[in-house]
N, C-alpha and C. Protein backbone atom coordinates (compact mmCIF):
# COMPACT_ATOMS: atom_id res chain seq x y z
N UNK A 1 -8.01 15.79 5.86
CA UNK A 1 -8.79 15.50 4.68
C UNK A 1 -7.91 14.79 3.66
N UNK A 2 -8.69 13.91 3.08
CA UNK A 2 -7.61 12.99 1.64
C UNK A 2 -7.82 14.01 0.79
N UNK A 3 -6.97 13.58 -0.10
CA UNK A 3 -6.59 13.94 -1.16
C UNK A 3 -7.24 13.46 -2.31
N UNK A 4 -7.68 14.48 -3.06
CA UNK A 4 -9.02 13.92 -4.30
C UNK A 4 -8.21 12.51 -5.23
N UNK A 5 -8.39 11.11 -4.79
CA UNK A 5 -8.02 10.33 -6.31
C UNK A 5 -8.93 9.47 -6.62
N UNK A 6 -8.93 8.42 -7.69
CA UNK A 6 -9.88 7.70 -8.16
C UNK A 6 -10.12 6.99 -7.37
N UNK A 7 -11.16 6.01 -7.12
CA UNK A 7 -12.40 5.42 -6.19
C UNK A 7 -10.91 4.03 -5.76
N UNK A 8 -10.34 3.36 -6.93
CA UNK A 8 -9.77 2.39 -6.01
C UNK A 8 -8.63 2.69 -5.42
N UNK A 9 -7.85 3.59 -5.76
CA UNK A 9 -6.77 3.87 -4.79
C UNK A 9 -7.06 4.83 -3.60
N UNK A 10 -8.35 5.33 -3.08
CA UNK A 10 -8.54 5.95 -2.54
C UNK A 10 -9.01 4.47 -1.39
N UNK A 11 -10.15 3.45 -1.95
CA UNK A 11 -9.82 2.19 -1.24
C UNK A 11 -8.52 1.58 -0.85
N UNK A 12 -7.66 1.42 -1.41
CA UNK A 12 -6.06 1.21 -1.35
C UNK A 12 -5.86 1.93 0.39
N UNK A 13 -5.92 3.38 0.23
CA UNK A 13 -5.62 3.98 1.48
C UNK A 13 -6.28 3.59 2.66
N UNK A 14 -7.77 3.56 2.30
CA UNK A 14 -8.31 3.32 3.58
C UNK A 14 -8.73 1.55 4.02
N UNK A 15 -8.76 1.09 3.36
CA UNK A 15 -8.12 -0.51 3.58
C UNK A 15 -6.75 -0.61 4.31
N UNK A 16 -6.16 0.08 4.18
CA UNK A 16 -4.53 -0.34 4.66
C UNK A 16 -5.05 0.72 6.15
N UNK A 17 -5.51 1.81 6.41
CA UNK A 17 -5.73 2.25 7.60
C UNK A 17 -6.38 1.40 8.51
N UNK A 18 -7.38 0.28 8.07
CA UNK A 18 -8.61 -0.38 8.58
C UNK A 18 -7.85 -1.53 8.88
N UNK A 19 -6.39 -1.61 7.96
CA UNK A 19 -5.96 -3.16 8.27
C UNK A 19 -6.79 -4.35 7.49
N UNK A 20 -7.63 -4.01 6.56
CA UNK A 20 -8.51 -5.19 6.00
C UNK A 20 -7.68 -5.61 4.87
N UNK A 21 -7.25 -6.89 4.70
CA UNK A 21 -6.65 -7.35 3.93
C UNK A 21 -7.39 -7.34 2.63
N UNK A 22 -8.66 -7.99 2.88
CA UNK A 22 -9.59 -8.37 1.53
C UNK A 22 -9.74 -7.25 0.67
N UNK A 23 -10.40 -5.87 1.73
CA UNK A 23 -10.60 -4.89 0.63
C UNK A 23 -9.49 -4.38 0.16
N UNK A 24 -8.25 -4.56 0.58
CA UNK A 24 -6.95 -3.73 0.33
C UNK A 24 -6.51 -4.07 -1.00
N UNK A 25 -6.45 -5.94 -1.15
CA UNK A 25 -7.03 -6.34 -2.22
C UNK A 25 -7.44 -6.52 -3.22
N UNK A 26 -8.84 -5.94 -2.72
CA UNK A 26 -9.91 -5.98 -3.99
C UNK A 26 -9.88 -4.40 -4.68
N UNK A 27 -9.32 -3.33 -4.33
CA UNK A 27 -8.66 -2.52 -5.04
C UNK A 27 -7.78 -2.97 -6.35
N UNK A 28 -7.09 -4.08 -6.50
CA UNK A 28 -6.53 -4.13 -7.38
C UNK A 28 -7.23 -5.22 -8.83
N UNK A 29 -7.15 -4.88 -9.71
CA UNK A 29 -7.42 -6.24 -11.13
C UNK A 29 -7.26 -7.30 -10.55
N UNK A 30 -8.01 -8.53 -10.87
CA UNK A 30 -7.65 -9.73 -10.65
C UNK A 30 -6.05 -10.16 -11.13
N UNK A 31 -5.82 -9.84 -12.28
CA UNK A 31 -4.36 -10.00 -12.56
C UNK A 31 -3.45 -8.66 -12.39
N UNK A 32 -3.67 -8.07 -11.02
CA UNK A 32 -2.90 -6.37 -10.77
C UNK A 32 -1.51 -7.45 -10.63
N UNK A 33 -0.82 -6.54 -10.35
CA UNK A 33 0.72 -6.29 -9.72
C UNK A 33 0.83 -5.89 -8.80
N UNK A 34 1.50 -5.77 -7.73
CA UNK A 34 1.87 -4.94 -6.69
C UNK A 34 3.81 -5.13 -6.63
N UNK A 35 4.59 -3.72 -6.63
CA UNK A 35 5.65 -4.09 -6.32
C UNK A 35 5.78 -3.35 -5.01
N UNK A 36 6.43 -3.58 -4.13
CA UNK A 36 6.07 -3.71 -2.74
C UNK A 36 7.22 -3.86 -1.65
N UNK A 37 8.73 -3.44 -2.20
CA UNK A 37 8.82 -1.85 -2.75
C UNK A 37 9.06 -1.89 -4.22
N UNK A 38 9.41 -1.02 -4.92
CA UNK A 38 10.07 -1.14 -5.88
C UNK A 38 11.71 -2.25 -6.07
N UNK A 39 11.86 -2.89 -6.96
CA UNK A 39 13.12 -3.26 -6.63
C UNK A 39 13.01 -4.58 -5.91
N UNK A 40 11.94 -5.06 -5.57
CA UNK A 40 12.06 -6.18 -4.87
C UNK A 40 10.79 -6.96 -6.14
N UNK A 41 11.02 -8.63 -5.81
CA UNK A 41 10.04 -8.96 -6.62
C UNK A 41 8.70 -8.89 -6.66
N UNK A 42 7.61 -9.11 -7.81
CA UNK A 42 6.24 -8.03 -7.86
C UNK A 42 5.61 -9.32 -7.33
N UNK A 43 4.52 -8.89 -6.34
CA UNK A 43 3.22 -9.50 -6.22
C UNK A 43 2.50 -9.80 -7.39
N UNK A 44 2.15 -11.27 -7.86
CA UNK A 44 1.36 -11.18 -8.76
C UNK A 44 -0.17 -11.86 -8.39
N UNK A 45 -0.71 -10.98 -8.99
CA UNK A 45 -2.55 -11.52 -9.09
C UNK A 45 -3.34 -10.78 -7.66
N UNK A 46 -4.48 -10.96 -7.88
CA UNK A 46 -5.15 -10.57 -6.29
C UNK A 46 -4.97 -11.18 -5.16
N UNK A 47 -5.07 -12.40 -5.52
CA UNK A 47 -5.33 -13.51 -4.83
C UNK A 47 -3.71 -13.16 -4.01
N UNK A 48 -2.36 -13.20 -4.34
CA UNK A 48 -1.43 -13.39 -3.95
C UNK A 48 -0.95 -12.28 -3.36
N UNK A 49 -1.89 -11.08 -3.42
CA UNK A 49 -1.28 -9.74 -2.87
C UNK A 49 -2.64 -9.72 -1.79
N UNK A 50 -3.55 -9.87 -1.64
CA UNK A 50 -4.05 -10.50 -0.63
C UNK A 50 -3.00 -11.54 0.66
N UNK A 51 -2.32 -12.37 0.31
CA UNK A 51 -2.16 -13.28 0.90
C UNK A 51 -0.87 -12.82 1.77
N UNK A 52 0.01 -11.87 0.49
CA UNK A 52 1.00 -11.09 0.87
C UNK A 52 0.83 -10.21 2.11
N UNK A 53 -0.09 -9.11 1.99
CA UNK A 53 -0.85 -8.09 3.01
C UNK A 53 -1.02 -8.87 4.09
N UNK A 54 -2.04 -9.98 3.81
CA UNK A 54 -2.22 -10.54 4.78
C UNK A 54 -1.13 -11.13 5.49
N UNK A 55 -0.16 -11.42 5.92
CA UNK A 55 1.17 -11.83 6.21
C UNK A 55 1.64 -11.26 6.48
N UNK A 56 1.56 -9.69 6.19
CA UNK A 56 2.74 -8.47 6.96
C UNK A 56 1.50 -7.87 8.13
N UNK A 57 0.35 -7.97 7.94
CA UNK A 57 -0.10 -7.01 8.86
C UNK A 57 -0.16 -7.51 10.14
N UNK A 58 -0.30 -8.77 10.66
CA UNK A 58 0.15 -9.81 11.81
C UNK A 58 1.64 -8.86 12.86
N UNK A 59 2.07 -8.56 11.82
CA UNK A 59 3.71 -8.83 12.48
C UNK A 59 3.21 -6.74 13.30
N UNK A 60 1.98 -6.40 13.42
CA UNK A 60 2.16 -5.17 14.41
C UNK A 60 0.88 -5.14 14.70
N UNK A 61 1.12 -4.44 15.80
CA UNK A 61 -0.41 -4.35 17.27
C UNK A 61 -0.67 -3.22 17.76
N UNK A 62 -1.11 -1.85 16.20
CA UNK A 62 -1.61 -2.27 15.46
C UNK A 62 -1.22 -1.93 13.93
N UNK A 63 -1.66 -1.80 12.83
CA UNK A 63 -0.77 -1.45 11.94
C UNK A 63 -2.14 0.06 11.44
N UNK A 64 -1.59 0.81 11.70
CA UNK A 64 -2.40 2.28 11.29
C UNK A 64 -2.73 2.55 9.92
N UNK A 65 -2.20 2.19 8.85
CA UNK A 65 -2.05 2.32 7.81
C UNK A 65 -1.12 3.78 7.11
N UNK A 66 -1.26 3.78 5.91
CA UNK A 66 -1.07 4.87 4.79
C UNK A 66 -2.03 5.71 5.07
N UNK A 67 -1.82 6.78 4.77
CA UNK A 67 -2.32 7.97 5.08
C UNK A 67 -1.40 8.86 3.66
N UNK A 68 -2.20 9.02 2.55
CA UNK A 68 -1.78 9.73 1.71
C UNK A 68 -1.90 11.32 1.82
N UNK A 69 -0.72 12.38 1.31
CA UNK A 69 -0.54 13.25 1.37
C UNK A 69 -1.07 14.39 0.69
N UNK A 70 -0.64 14.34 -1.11
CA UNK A 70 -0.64 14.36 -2.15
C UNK A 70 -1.00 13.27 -3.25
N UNK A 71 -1.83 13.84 -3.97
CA UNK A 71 -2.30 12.47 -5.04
C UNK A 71 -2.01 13.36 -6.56
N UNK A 72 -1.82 12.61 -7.38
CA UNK A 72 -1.65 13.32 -8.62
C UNK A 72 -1.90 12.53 -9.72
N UNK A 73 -3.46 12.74 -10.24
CA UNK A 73 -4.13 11.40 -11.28
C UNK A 73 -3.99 12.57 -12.84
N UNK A 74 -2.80 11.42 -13.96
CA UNK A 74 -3.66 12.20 -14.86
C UNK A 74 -3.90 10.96 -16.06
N UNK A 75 -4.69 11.10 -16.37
CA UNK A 75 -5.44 9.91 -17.22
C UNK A 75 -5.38 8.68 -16.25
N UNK A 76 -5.14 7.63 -16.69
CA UNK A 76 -4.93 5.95 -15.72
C UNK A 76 -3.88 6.17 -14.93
N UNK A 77 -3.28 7.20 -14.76
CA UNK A 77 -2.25 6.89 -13.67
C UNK A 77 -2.22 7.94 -12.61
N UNK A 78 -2.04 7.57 -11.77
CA UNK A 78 -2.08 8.34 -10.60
C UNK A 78 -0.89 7.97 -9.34
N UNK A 79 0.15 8.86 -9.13
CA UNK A 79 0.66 9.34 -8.18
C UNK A 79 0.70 9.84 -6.64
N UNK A 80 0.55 9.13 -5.29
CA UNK A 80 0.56 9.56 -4.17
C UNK A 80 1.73 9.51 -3.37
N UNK A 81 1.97 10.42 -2.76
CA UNK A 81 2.69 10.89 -1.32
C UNK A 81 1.98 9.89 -0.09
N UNK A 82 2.76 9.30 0.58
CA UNK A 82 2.35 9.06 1.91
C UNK A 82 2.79 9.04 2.91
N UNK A 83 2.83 9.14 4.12
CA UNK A 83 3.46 8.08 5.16
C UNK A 83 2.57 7.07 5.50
N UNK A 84 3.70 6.37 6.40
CA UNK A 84 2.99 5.38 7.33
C UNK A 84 3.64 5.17 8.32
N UNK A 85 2.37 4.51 9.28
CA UNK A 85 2.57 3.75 10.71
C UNK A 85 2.29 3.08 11.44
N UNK A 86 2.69 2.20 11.86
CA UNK A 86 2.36 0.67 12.26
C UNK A 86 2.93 0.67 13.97
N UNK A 87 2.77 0.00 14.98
CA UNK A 87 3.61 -0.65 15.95
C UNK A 87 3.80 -1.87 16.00
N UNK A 88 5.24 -2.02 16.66
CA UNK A 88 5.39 -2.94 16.50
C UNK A 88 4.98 -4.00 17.48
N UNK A 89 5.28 -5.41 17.43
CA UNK A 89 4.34 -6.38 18.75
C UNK A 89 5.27 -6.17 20.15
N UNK A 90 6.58 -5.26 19.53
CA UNK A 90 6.95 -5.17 20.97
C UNK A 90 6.59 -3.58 21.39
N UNK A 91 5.93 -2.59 20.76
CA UNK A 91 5.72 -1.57 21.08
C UNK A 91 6.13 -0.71 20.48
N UNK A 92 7.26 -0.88 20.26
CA UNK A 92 7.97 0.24 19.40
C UNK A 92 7.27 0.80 17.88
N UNK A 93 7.22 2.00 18.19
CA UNK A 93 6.23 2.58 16.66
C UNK A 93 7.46 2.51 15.42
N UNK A 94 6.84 2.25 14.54
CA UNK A 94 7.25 1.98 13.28
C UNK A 94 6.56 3.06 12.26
N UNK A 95 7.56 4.47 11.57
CA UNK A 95 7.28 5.42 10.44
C UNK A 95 7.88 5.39 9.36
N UNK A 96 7.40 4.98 8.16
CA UNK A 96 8.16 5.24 6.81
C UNK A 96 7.30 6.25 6.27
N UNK A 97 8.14 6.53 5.23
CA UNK A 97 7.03 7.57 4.02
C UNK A 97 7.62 6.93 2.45
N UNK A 98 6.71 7.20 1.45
CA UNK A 98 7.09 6.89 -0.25
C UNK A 98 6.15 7.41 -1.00
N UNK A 99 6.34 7.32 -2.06
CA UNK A 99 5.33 7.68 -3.32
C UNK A 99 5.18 6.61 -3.77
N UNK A 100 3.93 6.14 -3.65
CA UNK A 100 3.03 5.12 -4.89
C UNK A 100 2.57 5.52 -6.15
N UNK A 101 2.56 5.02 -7.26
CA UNK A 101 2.53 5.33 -8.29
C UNK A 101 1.50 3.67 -9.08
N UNK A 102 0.22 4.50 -9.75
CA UNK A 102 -0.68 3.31 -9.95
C UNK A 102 -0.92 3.71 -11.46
N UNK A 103 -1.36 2.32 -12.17
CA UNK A 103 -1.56 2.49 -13.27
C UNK A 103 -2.90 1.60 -13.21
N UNK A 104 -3.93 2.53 -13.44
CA UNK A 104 -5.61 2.19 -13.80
C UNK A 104 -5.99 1.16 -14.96
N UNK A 105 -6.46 0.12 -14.93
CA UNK A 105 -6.87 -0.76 -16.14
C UNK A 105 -8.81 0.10 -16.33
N UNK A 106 -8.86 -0.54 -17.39
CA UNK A 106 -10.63 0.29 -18.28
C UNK A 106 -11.93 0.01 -17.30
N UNK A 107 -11.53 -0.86 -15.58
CA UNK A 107 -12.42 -0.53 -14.88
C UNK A 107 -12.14 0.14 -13.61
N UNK A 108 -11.79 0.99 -13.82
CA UNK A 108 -10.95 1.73 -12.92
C UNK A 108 -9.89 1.18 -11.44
N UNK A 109 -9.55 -0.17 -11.82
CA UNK A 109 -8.95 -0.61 -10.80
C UNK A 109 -7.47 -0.65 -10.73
N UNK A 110 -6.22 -0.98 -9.58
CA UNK A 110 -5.27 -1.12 -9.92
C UNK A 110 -4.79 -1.74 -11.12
N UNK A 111 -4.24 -1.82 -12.10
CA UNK A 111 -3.68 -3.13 -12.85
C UNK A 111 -2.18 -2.98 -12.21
N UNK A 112 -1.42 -2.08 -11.64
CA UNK A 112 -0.25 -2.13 -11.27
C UNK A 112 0.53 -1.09 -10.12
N UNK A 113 0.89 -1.73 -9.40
CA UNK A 113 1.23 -0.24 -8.09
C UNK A 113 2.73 -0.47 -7.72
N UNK A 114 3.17 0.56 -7.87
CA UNK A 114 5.12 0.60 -7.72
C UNK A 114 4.98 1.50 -6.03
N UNK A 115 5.38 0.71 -5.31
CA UNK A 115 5.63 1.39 -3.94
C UNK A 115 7.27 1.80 -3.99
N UNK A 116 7.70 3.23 -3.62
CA UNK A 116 8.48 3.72 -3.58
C UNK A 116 8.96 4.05 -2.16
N UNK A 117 9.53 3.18 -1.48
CA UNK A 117 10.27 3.85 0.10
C UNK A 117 11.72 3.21 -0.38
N UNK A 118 12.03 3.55 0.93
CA UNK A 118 13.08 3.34 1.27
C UNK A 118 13.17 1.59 2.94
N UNK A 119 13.06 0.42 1.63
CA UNK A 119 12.90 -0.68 2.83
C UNK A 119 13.53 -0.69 3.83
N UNK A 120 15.33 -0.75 3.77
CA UNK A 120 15.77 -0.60 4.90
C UNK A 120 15.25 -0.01 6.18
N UNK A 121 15.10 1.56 6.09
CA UNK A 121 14.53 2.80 7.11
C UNK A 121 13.50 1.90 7.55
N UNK A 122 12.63 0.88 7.07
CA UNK A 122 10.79 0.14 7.40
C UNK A 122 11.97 -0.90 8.16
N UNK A 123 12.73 -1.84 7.67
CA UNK A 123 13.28 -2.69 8.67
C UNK A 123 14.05 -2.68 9.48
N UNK A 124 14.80 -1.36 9.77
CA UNK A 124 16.06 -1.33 10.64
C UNK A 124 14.67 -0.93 11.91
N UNK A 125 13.98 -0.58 11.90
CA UNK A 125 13.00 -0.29 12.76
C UNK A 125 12.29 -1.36 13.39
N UNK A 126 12.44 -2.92 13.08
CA UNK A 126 11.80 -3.39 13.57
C UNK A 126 13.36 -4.71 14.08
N UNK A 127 14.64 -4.21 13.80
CA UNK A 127 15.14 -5.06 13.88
C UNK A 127 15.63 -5.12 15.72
N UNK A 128 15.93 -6.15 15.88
CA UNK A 128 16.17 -5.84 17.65
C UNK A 128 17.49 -5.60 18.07
């Protein structure tokens, strides 16, 4: 069972399970953010975190998504636990875990999402 959070990051999760780029997306403000991980530079706009998503989910066959743990909303912001898991095109399964951390704009959508892993652990996994 998920974890009770607001309507678009709860889309967030199950878009990224489904692999749908568009709705994964359309979870966020037209002018959201995505940083993707933290520490690296931010996705800006829909349009470009769309395009982003769309571009990583190719590279596995298939990509399972996020699967949140823990959620923790208080006012516009809300906090999740996850893992994830993807395979890769040569087979090999691919597991990270992080905390996302979202900040709600006045229609309840992303305006900004800080992904918290650890990148390396996501790429030494796919390196050959």
């Amino acid at each position: 069972m998920l974890p009770a959070m607001p309507p678009a990051v709860l889309q967030f999760f199950r878009a990224s399970q489904e692999g749908d780029a568009d709705a994964w997306a359309q979870s966020f403000a037209v002018d959201g953010v995505f940083h993707d991980p933290v520490g690296t530079p931010p996705v800006l706009g829909r349009t470009a975190i769309r395009d982003f998503i769309a571009s990583v989910l190719p590279n596995f066959q298939p990509f399972l998504g996020l699967t949140p743990l823990d959620a923790h909303t208080v006012g516009k912001w809300v906090a999740v636990s996850w893992r994830g898991a993807a395979v890769a095109l040569d087979g090999r399964p691919v597991n990270w875990s992080g905390i996302n951390v979202y900040e709600l704009d006045e229609d309840g959508l992303i305006q900004d999402a800080k992904a918290y892993f650890n990148h390396s652990v996501f790429q030494a996994q796919l390196a050959d």
